[in-house]
PDB file of N, CA and C in Angstrom:
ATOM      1  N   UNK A   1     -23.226 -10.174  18.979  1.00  0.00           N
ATOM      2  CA  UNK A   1     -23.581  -9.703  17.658  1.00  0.00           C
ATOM      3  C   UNK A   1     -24.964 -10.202  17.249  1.00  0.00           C
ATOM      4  N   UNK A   2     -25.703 -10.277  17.999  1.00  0.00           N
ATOM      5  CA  UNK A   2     -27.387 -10.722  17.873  1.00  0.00           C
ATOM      6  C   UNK A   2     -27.963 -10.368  17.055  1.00  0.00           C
ATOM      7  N   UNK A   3     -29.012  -9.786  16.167  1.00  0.00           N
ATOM      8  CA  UNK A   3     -29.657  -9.500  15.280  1.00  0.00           C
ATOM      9  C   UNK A   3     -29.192  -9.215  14.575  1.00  0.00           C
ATOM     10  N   UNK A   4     -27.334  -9.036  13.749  1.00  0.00           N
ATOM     11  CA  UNK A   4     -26.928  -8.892  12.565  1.00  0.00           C
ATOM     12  C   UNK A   4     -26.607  -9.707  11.580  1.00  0.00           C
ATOM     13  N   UNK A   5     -26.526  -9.626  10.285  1.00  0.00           N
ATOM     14  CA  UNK A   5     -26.915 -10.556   9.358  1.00  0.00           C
ATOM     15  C   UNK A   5     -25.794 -11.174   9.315  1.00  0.00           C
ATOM     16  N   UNK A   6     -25.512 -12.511   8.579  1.00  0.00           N
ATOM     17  CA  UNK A   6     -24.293 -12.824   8.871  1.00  0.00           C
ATOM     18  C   UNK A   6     -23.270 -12.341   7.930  1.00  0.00           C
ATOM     19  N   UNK A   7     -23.542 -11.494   6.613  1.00  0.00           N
ATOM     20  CA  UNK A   7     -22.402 -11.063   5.886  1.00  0.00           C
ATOM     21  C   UNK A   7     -22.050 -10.065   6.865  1.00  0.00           C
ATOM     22  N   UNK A   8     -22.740  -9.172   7.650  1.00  0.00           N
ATOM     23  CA  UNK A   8     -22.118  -8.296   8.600  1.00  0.00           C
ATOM     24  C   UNK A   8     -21.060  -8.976   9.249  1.00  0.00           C
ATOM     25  N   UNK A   9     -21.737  -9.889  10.335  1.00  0.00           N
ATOM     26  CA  UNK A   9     -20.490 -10.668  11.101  1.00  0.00           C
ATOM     27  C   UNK A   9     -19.250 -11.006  10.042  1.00  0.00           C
ATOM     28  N   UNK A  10     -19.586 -11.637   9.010  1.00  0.00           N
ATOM     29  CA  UNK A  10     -17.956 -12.648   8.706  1.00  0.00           C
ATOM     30  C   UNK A  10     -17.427 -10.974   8.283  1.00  0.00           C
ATOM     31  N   UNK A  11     -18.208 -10.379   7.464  1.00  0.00           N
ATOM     32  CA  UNK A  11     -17.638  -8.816   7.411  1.00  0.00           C
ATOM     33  C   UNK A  11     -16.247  -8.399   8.336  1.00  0.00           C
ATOM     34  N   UNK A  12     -16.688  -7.995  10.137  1.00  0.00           N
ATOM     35  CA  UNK A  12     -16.178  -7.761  10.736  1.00  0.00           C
ATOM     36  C   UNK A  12     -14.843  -8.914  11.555  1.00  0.00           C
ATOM     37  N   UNK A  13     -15.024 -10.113  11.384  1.00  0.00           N
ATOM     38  CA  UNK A  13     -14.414 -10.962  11.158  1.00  0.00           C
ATOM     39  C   UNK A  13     -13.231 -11.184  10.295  1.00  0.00           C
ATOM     40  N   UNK A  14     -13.732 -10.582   9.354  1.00  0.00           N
ATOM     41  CA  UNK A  14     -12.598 -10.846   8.193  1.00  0.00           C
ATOM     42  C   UNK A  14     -11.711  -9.073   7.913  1.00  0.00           C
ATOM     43  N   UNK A  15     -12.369  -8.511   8.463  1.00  0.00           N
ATOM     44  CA  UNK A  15     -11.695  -6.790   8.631  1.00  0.00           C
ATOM     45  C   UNK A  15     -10.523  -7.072  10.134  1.00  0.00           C
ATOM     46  N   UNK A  16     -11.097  -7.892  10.958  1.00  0.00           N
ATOM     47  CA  UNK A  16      -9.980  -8.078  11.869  1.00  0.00           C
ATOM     48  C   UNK A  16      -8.610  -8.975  11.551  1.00  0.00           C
ATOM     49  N   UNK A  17      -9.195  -9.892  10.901  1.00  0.00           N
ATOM     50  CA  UNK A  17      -7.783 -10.867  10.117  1.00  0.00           C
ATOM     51  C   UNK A  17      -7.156  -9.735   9.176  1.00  0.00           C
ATOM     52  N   UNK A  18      -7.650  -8.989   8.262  1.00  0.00           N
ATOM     53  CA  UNK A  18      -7.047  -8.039   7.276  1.00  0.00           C
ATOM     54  C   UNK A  18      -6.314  -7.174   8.521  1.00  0.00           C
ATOM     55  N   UNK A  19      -6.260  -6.555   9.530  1.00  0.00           N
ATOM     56  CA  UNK A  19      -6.281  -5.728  10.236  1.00  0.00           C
ATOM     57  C   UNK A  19      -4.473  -6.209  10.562  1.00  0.00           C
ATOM     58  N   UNK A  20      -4.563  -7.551  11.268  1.00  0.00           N
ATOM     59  CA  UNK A  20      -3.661  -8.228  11.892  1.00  0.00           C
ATOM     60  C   UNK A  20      -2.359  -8.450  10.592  1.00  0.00           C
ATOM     61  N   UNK A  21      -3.151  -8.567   9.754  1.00  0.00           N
ATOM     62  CA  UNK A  21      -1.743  -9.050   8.582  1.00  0.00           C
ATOM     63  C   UNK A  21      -1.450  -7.879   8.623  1.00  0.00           C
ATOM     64  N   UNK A  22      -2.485  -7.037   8.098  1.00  0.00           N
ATOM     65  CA  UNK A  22      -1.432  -5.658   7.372  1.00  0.00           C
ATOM     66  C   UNK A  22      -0.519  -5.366   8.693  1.00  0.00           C
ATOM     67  N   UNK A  23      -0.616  -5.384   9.633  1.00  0.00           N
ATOM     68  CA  UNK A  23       0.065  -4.528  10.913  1.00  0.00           C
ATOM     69  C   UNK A  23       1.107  -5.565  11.583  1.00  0.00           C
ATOM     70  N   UNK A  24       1.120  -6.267  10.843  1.00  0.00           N
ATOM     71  CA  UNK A  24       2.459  -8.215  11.341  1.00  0.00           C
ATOM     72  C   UNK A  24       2.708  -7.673   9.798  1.00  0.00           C
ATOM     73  N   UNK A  25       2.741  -7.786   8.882  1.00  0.00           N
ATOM     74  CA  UNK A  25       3.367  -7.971   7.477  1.00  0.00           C
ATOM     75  C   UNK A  25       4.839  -7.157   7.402  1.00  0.00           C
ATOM     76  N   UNK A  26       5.055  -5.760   8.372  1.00  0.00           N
ATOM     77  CA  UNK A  26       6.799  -5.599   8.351  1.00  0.00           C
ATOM     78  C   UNK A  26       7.388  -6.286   9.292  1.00  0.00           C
ATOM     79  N   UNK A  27       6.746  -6.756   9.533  1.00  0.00           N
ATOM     80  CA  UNK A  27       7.358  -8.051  11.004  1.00  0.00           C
ATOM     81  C   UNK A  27       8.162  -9.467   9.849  1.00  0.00           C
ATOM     82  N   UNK A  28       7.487 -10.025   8.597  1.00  0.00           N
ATOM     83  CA  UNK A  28       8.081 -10.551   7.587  1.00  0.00           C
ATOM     84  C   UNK A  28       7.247 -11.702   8.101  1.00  0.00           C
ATOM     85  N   UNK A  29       6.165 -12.111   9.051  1.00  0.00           N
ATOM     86  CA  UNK A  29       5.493 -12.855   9.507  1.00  0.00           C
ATOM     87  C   UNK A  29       4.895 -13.935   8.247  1.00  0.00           C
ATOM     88  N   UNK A  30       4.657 -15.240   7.991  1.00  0.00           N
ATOM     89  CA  UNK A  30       4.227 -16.064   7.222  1.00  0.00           C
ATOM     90  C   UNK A  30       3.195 -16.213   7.736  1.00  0.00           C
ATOM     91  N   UNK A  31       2.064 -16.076   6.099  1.00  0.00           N
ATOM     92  CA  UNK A  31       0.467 -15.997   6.730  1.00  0.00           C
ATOM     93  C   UNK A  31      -0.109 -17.304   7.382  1.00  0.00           C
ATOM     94  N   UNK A  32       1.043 -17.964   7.331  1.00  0.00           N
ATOM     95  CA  UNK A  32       0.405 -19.477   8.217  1.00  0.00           C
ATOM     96  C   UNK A  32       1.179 -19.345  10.055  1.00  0.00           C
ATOM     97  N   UNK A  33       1.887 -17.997  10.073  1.00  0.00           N
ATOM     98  CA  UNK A  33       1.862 -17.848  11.910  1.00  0.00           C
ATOM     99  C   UNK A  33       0.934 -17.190  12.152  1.00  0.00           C
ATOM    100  N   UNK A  34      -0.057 -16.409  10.881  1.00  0.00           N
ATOM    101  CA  UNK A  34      -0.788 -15.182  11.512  1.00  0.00           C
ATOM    102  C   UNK A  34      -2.366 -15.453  11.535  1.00  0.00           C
ATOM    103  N   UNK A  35      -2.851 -16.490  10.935  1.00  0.00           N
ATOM    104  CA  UNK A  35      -4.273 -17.372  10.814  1.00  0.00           C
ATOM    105  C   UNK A  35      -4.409 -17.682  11.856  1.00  0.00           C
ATOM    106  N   UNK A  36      -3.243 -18.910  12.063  1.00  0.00           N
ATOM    107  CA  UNK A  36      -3.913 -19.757  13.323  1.00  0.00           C
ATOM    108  C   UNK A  36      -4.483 -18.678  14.690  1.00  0.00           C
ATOM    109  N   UNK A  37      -3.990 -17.547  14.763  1.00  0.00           N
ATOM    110  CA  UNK A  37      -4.581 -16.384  16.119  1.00  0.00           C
ATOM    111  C   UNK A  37      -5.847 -16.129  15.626  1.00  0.00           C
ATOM    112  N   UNK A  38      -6.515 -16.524  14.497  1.00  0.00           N
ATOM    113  CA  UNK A  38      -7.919 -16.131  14.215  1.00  0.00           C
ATOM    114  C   UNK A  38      -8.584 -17.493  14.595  1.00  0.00           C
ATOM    115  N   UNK A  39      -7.931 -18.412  15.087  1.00  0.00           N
ATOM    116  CA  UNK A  39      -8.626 -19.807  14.667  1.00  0.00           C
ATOM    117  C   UNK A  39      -9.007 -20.194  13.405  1.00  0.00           C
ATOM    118  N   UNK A  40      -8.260 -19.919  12.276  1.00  0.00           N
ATOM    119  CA  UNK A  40      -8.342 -20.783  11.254  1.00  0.00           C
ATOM    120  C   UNK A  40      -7.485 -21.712  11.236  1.00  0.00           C
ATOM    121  N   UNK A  41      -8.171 -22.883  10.475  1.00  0.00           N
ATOM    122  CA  UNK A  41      -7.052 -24.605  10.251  1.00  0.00           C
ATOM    123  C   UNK A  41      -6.397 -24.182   9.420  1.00  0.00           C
ATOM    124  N   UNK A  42      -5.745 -24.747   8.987  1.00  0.00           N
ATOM    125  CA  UNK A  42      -4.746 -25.420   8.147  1.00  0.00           C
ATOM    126  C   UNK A  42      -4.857 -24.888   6.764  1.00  0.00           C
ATOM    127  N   UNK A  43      -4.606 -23.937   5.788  1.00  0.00           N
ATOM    128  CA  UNK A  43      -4.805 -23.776   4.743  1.00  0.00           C
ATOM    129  C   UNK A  43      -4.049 -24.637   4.267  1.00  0.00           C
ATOM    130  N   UNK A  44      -4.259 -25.075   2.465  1.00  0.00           N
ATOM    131  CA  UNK A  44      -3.859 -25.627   1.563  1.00  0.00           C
ATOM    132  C   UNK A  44      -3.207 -24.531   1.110  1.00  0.00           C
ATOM    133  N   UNK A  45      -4.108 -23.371   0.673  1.00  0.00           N
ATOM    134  CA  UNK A  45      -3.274 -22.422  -0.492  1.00  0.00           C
ATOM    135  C   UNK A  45      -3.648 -21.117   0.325  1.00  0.00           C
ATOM    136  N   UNK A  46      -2.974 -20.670   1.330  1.00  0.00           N
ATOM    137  CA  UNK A  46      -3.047 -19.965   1.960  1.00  0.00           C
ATOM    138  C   UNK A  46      -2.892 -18.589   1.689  1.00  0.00           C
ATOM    139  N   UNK A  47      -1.973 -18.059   0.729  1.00  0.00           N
ATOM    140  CA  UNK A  47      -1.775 -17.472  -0.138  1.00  0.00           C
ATOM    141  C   UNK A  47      -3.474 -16.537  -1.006  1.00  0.00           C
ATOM    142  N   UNK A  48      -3.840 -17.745  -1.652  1.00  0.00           N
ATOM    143  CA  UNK A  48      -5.077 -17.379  -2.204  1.00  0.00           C
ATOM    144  C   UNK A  48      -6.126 -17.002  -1.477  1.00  0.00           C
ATOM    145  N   UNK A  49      -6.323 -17.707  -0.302  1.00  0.00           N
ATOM    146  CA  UNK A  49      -7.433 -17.795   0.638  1.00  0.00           C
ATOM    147  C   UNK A  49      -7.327 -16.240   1.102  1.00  0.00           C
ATOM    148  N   UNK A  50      -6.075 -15.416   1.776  1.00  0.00           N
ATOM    149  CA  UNK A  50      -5.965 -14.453   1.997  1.00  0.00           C
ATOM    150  C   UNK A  50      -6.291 -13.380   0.737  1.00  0.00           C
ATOM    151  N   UNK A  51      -5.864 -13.147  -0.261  1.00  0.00           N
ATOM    152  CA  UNK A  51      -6.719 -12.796  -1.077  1.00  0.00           C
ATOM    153  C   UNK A  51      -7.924 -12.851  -1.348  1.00  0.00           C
ATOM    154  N   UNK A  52      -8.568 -13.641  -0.928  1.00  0.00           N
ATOM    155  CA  UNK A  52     -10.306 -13.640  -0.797  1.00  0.00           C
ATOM    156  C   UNK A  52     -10.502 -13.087   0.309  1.00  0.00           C
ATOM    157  N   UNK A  53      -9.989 -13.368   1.448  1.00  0.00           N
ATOM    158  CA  UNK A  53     -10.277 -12.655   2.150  1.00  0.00           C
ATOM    159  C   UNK A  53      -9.883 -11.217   2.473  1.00  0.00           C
ATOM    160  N   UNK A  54      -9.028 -10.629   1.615  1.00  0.00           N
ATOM    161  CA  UNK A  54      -8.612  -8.906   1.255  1.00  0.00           C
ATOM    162  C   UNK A  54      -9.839  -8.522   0.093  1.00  0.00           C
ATOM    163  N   UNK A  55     -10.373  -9.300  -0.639  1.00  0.00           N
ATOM    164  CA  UNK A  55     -11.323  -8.734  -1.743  1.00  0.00           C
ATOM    165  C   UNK A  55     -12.584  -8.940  -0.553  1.00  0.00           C
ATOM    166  N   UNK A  56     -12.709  -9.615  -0.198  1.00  0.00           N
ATOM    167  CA  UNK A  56     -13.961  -9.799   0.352  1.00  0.00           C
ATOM    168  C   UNK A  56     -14.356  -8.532   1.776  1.00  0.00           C
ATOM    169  N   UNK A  57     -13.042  -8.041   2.379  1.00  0.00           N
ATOM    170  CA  UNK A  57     -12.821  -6.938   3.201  1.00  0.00           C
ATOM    171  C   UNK A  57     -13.525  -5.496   2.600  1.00  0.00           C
ATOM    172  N   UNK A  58     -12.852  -6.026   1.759  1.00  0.00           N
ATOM    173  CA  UNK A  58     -13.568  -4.189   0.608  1.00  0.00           C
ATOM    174  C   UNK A  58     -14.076  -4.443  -0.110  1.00  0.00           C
ATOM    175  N   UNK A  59     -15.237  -5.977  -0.002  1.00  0.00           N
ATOM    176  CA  UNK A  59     -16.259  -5.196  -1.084  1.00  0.00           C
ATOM    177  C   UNK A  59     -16.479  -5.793  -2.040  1.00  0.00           C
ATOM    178  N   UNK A  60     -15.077  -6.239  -2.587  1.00  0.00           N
ATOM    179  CA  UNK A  60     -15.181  -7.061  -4.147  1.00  0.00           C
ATOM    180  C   UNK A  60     -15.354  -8.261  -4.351  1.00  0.00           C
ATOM    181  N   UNK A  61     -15.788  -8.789  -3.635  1.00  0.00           N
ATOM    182  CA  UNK A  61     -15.832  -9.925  -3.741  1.00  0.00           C
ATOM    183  C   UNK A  61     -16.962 -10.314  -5.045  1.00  0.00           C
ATOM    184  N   UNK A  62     -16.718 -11.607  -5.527  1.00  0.00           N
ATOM    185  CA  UNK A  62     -17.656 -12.033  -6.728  1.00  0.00           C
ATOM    186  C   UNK A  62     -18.921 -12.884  -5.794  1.00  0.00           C
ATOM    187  N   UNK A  63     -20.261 -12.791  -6.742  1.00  0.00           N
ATOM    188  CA  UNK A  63     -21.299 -13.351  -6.005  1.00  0.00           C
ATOM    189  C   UNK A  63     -21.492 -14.413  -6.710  1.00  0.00           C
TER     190      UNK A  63
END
């Protein structure tokens, strides 16, 4: 991913984690089995964090 900026990258990064929940979520999967396959640690509020990272997928995120 060489010359792209990095909101591109975490962009596509974070469209693949959105990707994985929505398509595990009728599985009844807990978002702390479905992180760690992205290599994320340990959330505290894991819950929320995924919500930033669903607003931040499409866009809305606050600056």
């Amino acid at each position: 991913m060489a010359g792209l900026s990095v909101v591109t990258v975490v962009r596509h990064y974070v469209r693949s984690i959105v990707e994985t929940v929505e398509n595990l979520r009728p599985h009844n999967l807990n978002i702390k089995e479905i992180l760690p396959a992205h290599g994320m640690l340990q959330l505290e509020k894991p819950s929320e964090t995924i919500e930033y990272y669903l607003k931040l997928a499409r866009g809305e995120h606050e600056r």
